[in-house]
N, C-alpha and C. Protein backbone atom coordinates (compact mmCIF):
# COMPACT_ATOMS: atom_id res chain seq x y z
N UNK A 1 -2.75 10.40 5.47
CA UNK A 1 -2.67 10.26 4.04
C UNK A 1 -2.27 8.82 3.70
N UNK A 2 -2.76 8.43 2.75
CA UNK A 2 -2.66 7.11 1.71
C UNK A 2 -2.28 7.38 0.42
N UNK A 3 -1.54 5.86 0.32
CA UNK A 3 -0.92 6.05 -1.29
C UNK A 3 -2.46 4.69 -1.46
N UNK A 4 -2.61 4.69 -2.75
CA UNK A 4 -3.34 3.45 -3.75
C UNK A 4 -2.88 3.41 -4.85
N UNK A 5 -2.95 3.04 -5.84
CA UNK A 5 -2.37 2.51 -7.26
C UNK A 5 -3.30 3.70 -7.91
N UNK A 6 -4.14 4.62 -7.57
CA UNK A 6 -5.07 5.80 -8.12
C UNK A 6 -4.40 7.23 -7.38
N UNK A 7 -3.77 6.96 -6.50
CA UNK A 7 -2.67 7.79 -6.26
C UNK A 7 -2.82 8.30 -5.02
N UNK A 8 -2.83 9.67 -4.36
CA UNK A 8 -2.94 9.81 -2.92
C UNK A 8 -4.53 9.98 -2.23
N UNK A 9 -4.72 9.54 -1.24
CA UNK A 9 -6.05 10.14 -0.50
C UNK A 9 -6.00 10.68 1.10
N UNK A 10 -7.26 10.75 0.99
CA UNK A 10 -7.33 11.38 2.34
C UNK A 10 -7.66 10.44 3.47
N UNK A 11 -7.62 10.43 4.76
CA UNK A 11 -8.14 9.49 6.07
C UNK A 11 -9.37 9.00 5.27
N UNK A 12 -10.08 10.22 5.52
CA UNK A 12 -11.47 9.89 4.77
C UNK A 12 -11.71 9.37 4.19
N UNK A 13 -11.14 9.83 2.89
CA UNK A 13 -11.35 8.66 1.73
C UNK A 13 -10.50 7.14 1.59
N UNK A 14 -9.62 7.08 2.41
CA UNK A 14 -8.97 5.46 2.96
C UNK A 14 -10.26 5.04 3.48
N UNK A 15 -10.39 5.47 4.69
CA UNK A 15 -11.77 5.07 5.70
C UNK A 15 -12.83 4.56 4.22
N UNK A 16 -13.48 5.77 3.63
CA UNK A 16 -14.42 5.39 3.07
C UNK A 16 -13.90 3.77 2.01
N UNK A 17 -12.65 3.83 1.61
CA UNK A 17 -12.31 2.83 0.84
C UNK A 17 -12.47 1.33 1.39
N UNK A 18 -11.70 1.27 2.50
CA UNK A 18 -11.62 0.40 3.57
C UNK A 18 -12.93 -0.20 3.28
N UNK A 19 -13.59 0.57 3.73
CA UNK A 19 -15.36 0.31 4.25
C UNK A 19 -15.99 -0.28 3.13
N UNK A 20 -15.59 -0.33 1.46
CA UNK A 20 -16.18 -0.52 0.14
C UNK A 20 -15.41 -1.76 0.00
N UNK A 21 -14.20 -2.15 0.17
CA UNK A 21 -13.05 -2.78 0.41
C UNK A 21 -13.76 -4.06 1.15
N UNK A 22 -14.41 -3.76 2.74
CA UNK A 22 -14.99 -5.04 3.58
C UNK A 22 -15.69 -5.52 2.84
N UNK A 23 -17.07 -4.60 2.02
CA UNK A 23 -18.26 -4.86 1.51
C UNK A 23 -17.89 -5.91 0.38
N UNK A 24 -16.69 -5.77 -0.76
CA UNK A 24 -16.82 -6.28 -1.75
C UNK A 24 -16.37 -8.04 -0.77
N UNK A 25 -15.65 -7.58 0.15
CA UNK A 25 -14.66 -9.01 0.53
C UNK A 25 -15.84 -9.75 1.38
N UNK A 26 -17.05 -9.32 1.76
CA UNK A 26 -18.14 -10.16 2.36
C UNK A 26 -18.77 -10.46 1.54
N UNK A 27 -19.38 -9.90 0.40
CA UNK A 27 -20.16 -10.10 -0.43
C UNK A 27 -19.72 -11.20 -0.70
N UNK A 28 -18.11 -11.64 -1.49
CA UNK A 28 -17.60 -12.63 -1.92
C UNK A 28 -18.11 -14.08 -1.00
N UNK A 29 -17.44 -13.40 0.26
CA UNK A 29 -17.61 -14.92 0.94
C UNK A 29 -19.08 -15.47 1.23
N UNK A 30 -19.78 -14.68 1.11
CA UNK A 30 -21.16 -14.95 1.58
C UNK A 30 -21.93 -15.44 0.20
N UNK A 31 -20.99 -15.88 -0.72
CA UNK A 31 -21.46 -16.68 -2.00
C UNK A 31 -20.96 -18.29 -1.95
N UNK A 32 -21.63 -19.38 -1.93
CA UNK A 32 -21.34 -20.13 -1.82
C UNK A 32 -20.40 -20.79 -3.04
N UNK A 33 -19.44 -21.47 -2.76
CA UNK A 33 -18.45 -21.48 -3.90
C UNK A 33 -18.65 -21.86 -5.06
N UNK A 34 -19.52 -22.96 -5.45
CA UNK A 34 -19.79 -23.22 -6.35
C UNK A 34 -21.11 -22.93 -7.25
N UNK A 35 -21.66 -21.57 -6.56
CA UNK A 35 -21.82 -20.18 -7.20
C UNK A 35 -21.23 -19.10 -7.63
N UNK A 36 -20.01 -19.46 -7.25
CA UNK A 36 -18.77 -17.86 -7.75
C UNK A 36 -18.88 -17.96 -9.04
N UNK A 37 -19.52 -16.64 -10.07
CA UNK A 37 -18.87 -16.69 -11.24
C UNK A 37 -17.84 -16.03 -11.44
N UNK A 38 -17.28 -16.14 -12.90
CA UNK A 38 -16.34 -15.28 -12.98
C UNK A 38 -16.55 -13.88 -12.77
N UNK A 39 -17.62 -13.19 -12.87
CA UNK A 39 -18.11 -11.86 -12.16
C UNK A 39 -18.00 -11.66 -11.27
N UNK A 40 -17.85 -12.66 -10.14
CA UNK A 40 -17.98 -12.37 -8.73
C UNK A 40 -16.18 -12.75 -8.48
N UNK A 41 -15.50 -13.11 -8.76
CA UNK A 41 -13.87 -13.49 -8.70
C UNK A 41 -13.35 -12.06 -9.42
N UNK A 42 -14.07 -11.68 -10.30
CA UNK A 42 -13.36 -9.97 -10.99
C UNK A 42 -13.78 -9.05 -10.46
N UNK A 43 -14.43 -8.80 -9.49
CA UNK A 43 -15.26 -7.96 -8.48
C UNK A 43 -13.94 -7.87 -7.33
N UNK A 44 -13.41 -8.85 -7.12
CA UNK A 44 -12.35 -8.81 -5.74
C UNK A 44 -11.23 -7.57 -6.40
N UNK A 45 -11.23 -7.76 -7.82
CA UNK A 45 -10.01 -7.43 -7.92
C UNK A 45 -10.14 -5.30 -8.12
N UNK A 46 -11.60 -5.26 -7.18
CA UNK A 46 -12.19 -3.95 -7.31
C UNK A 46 -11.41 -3.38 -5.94
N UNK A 47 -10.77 -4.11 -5.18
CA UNK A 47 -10.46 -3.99 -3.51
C UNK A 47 -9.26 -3.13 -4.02
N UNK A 48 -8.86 -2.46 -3.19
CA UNK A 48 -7.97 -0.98 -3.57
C UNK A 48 -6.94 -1.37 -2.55
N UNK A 49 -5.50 -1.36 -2.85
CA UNK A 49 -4.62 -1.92 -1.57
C UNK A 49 -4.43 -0.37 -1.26
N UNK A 50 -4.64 0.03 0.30
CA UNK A 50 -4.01 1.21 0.80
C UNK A 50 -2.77 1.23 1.65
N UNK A 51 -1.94 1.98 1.72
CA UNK A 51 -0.55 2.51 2.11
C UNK A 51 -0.57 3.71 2.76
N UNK A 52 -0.28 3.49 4.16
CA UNK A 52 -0.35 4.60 5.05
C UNK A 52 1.10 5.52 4.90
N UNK A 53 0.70 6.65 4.41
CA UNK A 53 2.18 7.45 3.91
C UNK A 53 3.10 8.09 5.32
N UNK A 54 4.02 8.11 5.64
CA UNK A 54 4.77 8.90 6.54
C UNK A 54 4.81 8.27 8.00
């Protein structure tokens, strides 16, 4: 079990988060910087911090 700021989940759904979590954080880097818009800098802030409970 996981805590997130959306409240508790499952392995699974950490795992699945994690995994949406890499995607947004590659996408980012694989933009060259002085292509980042502000769309792509408010997109990071889509990354979900997880907390392994117990």
């Amino acid at each position: 079990m996981y805590s997130t700021a959306n409240g508790i989940v499952t392995d699974a759904q950490a795992a699945e988060i994690d995994s949406l979590n890499n995607e947004i954080w590659k996408n980012f880097w694989s933009i060259p910087r002085e292509k980042r818009t502000k769309a792509d800098w408010e997109k990071l802030l889509d990354i979900q911090i997880l907390v392994k409970k117990g």
